[in-house]
PDB file of N, CA and C in Angstrom:
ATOM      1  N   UNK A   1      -6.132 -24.814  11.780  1.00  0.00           N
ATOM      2  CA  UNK A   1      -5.519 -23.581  12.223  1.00  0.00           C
ATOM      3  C   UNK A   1      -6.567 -22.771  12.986  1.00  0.00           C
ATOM      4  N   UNK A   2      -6.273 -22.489  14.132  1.00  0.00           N
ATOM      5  CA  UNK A   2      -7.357 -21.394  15.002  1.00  0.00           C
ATOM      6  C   UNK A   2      -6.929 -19.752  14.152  1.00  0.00           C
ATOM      7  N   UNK A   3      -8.003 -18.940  14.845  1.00  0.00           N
ATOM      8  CA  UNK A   3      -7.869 -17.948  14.417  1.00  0.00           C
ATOM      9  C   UNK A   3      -6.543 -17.106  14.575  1.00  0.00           C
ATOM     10  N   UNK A   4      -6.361 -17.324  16.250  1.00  0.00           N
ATOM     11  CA  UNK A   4      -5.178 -17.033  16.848  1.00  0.00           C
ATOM     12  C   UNK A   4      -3.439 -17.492  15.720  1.00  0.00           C
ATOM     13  N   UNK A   5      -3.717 -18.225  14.931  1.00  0.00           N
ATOM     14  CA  UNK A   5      -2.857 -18.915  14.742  1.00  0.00           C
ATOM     15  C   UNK A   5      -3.037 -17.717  13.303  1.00  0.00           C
ATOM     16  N   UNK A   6      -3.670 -17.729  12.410  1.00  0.00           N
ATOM     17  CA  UNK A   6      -4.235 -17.533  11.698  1.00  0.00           C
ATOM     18  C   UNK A   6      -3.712 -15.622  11.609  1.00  0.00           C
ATOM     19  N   UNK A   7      -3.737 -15.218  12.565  1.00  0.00           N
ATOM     20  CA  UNK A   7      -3.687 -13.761  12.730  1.00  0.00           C
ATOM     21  C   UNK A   7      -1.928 -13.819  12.950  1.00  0.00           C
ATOM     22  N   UNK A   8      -1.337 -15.026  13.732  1.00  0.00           N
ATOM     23  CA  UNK A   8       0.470 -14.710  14.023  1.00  0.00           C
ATOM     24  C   UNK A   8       0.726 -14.867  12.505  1.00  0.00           C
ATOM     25  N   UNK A   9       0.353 -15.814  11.877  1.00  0.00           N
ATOM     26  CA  UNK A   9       0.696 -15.865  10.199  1.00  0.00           C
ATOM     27  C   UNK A   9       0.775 -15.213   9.544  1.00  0.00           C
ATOM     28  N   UNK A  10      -0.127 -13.879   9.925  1.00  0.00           N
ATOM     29  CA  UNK A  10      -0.630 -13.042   8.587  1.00  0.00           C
ATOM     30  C   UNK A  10      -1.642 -12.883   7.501  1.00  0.00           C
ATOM     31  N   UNK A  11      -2.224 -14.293   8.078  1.00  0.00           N
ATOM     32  CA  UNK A  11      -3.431 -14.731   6.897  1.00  0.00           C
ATOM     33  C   UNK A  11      -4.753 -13.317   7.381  1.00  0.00           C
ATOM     34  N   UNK A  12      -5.031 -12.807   8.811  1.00  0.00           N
ATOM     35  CA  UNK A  12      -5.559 -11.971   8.890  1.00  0.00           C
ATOM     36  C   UNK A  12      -4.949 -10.770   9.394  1.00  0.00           C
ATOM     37  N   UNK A  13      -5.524  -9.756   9.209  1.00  0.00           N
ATOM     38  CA  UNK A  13      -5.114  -7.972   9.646  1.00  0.00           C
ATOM     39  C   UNK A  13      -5.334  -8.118  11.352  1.00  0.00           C
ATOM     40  N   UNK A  14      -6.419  -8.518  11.348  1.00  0.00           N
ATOM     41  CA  UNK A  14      -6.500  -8.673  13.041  1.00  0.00           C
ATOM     42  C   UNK A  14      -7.793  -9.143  13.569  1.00  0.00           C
ATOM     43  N   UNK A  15      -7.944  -9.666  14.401  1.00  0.00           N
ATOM     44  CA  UNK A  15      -9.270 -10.384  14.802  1.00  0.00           C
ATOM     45  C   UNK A  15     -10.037 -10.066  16.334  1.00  0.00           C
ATOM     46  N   UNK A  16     -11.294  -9.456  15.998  1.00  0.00           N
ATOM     47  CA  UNK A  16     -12.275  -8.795  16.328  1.00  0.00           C
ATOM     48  C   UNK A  16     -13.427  -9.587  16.833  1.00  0.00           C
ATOM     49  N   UNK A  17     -14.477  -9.185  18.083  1.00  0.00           N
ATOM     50  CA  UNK A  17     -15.348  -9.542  18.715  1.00  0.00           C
ATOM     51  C   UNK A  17     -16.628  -9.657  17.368  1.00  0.00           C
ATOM     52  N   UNK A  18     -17.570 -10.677  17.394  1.00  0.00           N
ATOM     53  CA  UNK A  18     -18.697 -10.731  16.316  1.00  0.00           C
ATOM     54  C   UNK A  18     -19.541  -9.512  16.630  1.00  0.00           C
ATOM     55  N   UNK A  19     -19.857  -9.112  17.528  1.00  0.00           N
ATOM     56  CA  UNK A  19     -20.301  -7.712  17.957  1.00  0.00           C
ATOM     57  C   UNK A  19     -19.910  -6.351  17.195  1.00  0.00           C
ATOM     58  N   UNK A  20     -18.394  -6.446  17.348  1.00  0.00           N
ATOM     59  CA  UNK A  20     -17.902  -5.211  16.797  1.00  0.00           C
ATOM     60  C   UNK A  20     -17.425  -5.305  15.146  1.00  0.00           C
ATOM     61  N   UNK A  21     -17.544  -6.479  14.469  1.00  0.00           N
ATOM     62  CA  UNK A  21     -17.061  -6.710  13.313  1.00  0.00           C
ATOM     63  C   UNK A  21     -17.268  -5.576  12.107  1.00  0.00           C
ATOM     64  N   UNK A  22     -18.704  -5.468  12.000  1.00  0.00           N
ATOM     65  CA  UNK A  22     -19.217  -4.709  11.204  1.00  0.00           C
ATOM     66  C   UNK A  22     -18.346  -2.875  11.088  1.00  0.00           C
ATOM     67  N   UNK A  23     -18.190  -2.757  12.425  1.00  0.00           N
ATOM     68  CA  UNK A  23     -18.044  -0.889  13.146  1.00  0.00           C
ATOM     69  C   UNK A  23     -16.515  -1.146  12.826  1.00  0.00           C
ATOM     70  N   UNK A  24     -16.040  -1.879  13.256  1.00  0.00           N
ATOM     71  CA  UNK A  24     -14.428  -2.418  12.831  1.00  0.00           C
ATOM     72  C   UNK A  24     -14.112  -2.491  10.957  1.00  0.00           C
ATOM     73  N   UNK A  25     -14.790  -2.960  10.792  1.00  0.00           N
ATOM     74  CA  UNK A  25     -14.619  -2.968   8.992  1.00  0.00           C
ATOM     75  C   UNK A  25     -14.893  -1.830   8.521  1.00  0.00           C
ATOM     76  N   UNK A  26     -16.148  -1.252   9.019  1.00  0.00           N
ATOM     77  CA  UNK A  26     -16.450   0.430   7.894  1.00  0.00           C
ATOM     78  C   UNK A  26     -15.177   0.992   8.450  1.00  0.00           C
ATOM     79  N   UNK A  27     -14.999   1.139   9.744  1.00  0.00           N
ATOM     80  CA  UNK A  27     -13.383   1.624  10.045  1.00  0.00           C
ATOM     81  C   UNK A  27     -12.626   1.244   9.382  1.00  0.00           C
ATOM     82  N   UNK A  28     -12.009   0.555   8.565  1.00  0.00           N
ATOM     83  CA  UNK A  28     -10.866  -0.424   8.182  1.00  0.00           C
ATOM     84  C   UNK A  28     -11.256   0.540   6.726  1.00  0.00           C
ATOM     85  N   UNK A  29     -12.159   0.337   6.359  1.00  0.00           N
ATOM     86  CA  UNK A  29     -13.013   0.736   4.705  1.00  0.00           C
ATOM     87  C   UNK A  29     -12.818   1.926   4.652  1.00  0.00           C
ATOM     88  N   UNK A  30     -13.129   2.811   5.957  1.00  0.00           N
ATOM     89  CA  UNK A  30     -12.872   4.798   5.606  1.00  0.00           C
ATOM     90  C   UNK A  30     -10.968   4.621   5.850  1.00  0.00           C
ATOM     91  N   UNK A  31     -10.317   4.081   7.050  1.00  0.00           N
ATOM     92  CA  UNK A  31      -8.834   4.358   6.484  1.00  0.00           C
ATOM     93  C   UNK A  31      -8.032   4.368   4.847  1.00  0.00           C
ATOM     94  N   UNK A  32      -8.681   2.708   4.828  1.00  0.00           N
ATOM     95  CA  UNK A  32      -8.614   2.599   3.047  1.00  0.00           C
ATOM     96  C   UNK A  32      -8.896   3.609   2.134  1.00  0.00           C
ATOM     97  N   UNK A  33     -10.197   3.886   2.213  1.00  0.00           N
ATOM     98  CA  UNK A  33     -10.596   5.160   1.325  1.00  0.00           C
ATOM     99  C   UNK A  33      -9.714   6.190   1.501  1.00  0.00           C
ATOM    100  N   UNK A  34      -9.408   6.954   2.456  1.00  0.00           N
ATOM    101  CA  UNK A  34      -9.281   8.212   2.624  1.00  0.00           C
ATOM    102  C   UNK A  34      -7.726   8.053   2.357  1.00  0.00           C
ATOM    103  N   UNK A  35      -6.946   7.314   1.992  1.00  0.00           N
ATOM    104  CA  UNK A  35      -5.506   6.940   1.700  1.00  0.00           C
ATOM    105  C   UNK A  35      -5.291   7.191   0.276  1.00  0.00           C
ATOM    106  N   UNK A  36      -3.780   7.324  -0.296  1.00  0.00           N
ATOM    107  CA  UNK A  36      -3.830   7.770  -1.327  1.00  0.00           C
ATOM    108  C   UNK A  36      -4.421   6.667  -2.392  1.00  0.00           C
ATOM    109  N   UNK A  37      -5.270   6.781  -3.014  1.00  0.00           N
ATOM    110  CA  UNK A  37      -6.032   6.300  -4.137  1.00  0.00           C
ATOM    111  C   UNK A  37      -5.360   5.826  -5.301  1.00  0.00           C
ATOM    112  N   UNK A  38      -4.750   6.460  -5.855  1.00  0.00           N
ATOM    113  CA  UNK A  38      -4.028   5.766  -6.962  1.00  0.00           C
ATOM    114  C   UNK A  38      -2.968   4.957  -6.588  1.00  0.00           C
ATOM    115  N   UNK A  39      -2.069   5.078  -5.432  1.00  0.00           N
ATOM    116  CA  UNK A  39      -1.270   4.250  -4.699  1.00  0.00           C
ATOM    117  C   UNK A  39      -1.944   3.064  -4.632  1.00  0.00           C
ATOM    118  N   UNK A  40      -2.996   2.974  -3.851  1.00  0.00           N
ATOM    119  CA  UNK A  40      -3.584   1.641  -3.237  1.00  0.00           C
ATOM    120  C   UNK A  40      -4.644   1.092  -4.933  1.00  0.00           C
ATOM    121  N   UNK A  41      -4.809   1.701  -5.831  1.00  0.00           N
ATOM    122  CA  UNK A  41      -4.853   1.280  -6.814  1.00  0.00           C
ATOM    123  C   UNK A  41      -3.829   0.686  -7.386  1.00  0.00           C
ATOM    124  N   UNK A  42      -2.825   1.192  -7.528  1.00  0.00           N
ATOM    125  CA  UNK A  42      -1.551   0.542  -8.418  1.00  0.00           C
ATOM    126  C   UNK A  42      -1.060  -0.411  -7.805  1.00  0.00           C
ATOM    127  N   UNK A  43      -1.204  -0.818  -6.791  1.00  0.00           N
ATOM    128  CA  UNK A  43      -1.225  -2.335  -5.174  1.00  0.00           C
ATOM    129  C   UNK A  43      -2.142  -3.076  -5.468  1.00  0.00           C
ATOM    130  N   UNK A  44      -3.011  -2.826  -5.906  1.00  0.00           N
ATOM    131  CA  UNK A  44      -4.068  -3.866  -6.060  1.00  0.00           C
ATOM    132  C   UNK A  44      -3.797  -4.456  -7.790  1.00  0.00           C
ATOM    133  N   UNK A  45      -3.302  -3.926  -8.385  1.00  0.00           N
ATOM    134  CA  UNK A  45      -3.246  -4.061  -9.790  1.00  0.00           C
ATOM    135  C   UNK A  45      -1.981  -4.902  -9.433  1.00  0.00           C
ATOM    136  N   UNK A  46      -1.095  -4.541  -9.019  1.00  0.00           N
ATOM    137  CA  UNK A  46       0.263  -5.780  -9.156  1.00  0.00           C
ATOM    138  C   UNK A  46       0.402  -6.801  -8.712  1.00  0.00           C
ATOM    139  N   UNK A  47      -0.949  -6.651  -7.522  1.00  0.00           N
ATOM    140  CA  UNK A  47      -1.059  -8.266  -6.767  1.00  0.00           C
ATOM    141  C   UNK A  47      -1.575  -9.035  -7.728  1.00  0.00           C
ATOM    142  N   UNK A  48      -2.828  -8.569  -8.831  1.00  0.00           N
ATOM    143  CA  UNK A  48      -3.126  -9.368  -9.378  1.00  0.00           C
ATOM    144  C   UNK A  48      -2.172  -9.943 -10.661  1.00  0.00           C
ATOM    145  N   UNK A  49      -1.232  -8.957 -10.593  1.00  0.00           N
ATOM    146  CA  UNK A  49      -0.232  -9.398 -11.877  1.00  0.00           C
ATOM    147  C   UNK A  49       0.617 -10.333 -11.097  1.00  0.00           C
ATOM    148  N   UNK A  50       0.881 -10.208 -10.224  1.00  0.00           N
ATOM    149  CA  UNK A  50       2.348 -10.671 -10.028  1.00  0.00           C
ATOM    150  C   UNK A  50       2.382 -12.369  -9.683  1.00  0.00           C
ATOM    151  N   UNK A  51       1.103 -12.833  -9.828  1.00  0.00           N
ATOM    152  CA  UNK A  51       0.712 -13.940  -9.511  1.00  0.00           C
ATOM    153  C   UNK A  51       1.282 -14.797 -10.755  1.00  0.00           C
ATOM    154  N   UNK A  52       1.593 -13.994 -11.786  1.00  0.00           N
ATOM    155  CA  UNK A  52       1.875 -14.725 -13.021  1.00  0.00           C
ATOM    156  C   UNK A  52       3.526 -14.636 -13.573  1.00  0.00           C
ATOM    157  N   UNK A  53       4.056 -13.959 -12.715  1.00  0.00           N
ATOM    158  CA  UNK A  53       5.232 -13.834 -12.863  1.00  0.00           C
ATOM    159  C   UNK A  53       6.353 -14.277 -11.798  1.00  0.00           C
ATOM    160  N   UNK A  54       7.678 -14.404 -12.494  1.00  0.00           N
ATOM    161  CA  UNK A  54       8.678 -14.557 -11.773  1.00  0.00           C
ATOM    162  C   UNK A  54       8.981 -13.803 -10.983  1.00  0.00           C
ATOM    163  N   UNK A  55       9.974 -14.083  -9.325  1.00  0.00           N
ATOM    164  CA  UNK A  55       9.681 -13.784  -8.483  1.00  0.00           C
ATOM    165  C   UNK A  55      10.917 -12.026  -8.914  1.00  0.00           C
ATOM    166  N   UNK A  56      12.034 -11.980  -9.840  1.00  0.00           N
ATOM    167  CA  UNK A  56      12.480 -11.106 -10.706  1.00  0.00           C
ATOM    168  C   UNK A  56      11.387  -9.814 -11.304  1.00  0.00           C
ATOM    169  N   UNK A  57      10.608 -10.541 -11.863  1.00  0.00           N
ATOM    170  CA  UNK A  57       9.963  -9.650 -12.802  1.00  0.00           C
ATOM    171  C   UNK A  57       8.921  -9.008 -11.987  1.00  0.00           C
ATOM    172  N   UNK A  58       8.358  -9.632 -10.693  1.00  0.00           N
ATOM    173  CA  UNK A  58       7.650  -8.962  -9.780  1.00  0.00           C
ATOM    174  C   UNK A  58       8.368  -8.099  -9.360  1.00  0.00           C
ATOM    175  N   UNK A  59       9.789  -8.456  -8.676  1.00  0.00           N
ATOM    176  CA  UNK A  59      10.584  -7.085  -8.674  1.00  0.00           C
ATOM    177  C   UNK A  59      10.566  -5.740  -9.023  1.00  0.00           C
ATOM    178  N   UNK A  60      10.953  -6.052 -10.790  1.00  0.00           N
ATOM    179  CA  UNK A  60      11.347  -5.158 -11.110  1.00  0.00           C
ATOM    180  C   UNK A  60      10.032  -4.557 -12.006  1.00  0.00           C
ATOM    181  N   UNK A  61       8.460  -5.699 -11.633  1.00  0.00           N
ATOM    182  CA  UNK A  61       7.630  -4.723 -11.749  1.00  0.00           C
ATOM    183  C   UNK A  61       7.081  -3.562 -10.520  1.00  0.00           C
ATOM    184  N   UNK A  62       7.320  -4.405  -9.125  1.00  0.00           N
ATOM    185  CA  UNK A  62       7.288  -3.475  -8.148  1.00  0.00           C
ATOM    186  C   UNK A  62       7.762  -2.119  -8.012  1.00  0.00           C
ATOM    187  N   UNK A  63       9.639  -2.136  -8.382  1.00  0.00           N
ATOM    188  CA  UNK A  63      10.504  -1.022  -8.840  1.00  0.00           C
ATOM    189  C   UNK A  63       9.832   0.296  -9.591  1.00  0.00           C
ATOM    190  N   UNK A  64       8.955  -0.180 -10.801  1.00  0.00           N
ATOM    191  CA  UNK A  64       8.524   0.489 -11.468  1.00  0.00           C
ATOM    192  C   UNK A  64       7.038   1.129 -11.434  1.00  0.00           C
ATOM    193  N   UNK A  65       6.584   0.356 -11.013  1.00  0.00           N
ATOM    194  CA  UNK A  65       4.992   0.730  -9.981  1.00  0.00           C
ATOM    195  C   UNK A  65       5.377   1.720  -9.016  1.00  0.00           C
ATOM    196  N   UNK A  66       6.371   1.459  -7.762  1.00  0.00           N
ATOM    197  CA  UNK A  66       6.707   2.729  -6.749  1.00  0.00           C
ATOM    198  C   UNK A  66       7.577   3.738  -7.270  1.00  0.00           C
ATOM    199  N   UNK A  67       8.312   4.010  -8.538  1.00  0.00           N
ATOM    200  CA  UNK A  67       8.559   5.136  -9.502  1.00  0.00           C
ATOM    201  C   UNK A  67       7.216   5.793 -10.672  1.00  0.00           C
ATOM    202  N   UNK A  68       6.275   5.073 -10.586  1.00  0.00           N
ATOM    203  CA  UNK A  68       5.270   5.754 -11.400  1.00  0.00           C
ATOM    204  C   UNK A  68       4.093   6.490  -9.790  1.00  0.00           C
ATOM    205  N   UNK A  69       3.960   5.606  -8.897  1.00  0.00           N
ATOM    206  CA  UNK A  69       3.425   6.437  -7.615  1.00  0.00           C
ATOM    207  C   UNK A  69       4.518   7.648  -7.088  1.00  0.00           C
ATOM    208  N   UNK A  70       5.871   7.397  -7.085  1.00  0.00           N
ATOM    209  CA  UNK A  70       6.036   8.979  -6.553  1.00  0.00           C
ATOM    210  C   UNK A  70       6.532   9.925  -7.196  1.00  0.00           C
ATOM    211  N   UNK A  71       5.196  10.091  -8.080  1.00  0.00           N
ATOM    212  CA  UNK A  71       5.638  11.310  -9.421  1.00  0.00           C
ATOM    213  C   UNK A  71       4.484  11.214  -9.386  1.00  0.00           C
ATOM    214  N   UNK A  72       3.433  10.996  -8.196  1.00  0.00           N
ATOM    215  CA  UNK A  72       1.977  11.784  -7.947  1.00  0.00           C
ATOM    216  C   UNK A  72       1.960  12.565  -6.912  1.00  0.00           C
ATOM    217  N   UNK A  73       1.256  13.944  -6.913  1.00  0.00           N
ATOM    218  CA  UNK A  73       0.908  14.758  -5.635  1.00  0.00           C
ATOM    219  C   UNK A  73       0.716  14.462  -4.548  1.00  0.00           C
ATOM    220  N   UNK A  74      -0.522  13.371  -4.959  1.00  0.00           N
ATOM    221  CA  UNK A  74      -0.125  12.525  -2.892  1.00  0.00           C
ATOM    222  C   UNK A  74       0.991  12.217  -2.786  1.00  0.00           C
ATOM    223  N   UNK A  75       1.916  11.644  -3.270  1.00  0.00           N
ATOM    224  CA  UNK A  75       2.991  11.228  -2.684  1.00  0.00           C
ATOM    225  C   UNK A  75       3.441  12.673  -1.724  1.00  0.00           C
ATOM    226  N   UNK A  76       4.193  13.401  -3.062  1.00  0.00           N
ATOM    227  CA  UNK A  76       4.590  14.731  -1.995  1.00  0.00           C
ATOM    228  C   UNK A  76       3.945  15.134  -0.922  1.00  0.00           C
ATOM    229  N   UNK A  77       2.669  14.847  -1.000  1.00  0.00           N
ATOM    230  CA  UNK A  77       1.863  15.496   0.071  1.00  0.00           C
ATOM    231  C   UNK A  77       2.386  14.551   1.145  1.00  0.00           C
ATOM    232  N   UNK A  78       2.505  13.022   1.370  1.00  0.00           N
ATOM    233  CA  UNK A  78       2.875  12.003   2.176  1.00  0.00           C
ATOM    234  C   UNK A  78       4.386  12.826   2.300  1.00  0.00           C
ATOM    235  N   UNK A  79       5.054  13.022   1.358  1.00  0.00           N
ATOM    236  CA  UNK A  79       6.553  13.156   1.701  1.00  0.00           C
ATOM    237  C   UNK A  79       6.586  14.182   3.103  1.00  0.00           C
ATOM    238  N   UNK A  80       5.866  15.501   2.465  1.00  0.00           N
ATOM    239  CA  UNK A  80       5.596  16.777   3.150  1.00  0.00           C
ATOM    240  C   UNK A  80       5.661  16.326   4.426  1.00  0.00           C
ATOM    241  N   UNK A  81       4.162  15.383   4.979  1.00  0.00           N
ATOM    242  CA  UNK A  81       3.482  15.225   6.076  1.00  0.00           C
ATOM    243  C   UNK A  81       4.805  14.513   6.963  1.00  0.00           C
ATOM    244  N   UNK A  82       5.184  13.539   6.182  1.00  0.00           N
ATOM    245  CA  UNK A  82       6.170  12.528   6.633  1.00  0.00           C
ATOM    246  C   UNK A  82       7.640  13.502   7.724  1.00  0.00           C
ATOM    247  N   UNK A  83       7.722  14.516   6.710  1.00  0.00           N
ATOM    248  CA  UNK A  83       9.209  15.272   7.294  1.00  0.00           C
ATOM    249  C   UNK A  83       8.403  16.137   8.741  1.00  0.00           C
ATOM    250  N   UNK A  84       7.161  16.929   8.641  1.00  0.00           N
ATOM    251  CA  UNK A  84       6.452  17.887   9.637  1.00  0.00           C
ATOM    252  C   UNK A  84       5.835  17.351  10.303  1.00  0.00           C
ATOM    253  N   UNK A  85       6.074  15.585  10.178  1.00  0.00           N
ATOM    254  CA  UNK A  85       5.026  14.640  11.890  1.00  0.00           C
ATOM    255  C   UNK A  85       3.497  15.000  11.521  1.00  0.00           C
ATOM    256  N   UNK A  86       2.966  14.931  10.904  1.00  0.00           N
ATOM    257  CA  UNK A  86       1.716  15.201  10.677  1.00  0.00           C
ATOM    258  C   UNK A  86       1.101  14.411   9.786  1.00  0.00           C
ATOM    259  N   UNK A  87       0.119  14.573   9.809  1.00  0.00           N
ATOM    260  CA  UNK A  87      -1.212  13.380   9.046  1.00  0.00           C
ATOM    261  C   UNK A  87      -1.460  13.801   7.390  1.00  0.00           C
ATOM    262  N   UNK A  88      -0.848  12.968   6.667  1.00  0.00           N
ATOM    263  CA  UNK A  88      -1.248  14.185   5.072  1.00  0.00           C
ATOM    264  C   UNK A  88      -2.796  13.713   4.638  1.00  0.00           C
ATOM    265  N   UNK A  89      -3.211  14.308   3.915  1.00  0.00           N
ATOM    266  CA  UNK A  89      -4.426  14.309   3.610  1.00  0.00           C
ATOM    267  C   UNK A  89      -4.365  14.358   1.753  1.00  0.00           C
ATOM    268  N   UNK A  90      -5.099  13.274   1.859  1.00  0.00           N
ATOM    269  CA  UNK A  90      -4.498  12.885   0.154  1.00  0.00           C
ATOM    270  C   UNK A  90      -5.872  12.909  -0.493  1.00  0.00           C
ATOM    271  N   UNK A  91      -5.654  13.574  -2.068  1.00  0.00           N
ATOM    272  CA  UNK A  91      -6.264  14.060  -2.841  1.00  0.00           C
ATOM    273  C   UNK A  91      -6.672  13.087  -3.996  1.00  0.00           C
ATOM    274  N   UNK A  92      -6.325  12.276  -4.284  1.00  0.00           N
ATOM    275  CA  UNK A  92      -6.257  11.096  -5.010  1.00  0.00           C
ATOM    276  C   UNK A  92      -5.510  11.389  -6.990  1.00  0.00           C
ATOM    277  N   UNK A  93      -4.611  12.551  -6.233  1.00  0.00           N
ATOM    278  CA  UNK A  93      -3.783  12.921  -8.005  1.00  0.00           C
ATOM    279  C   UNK A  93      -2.456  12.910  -7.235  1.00  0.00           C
TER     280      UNK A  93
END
C-alpha cells in the first residue's frame, strides 16, 4: 500500500513533506490539546474498550459515553459557539 493509498483509506489523518512533519504534528498536538479534554478523554477510553465488545454493546456504550459528555460545560460552551458561528474555547469541565 503507498502512502497515497494509505491516506484514501483512512489509515492516516493526512500526509505531509519530511521537512514539515515535526511543525505539522506540534500543530496537530496544540488543536488536540486545546479541545475539549474530557471529551477527547472519554474517546480514547472507549476505543480501548470497544475492542472487546460486541458491535451492540459498543453502541450502546457509545450512547452512553456522548450522554455523560453533554452534561459537561464544554459541551455547552461547544453548543453556545456552535449556534453564534464562533470558535468555543473549552475549559476542560
Amino acid at each position: 500500500m503507498t502512502a497515497e493509498e494509505g491516506e484514501r483509506w483512512g489509515f492516516f489523518n493526512r500526509l505531509v513533506e519530511r521537512e514539515v512533519l515535526m511543525t505539522e504534528a506540534m500543530a496537530w498536538a496544540r488543536r488536540i490539546a486545546s479541545g475539549p479534554t474530557f471529551a477527547n478523554g472519554m474517546t480514547k477510553t472507549q476505543l480501548g474498550q470497544e475492542w472487546n465488545m460486541s458491535v451492540d454493546q459498543a453502541i450502546e456504550a457509545e450512547a452512553q459515553a456522548q450522554a455523560i459528555c453533554m452534561q459537561t460545560r464544554d459541551f455547552e460552551r461547544a453548543y453556545h459557539a456552535f449556534v453564534a458561528k464562533s470558535q468555543p474555547v473549552f475549559e476542560g469541565d
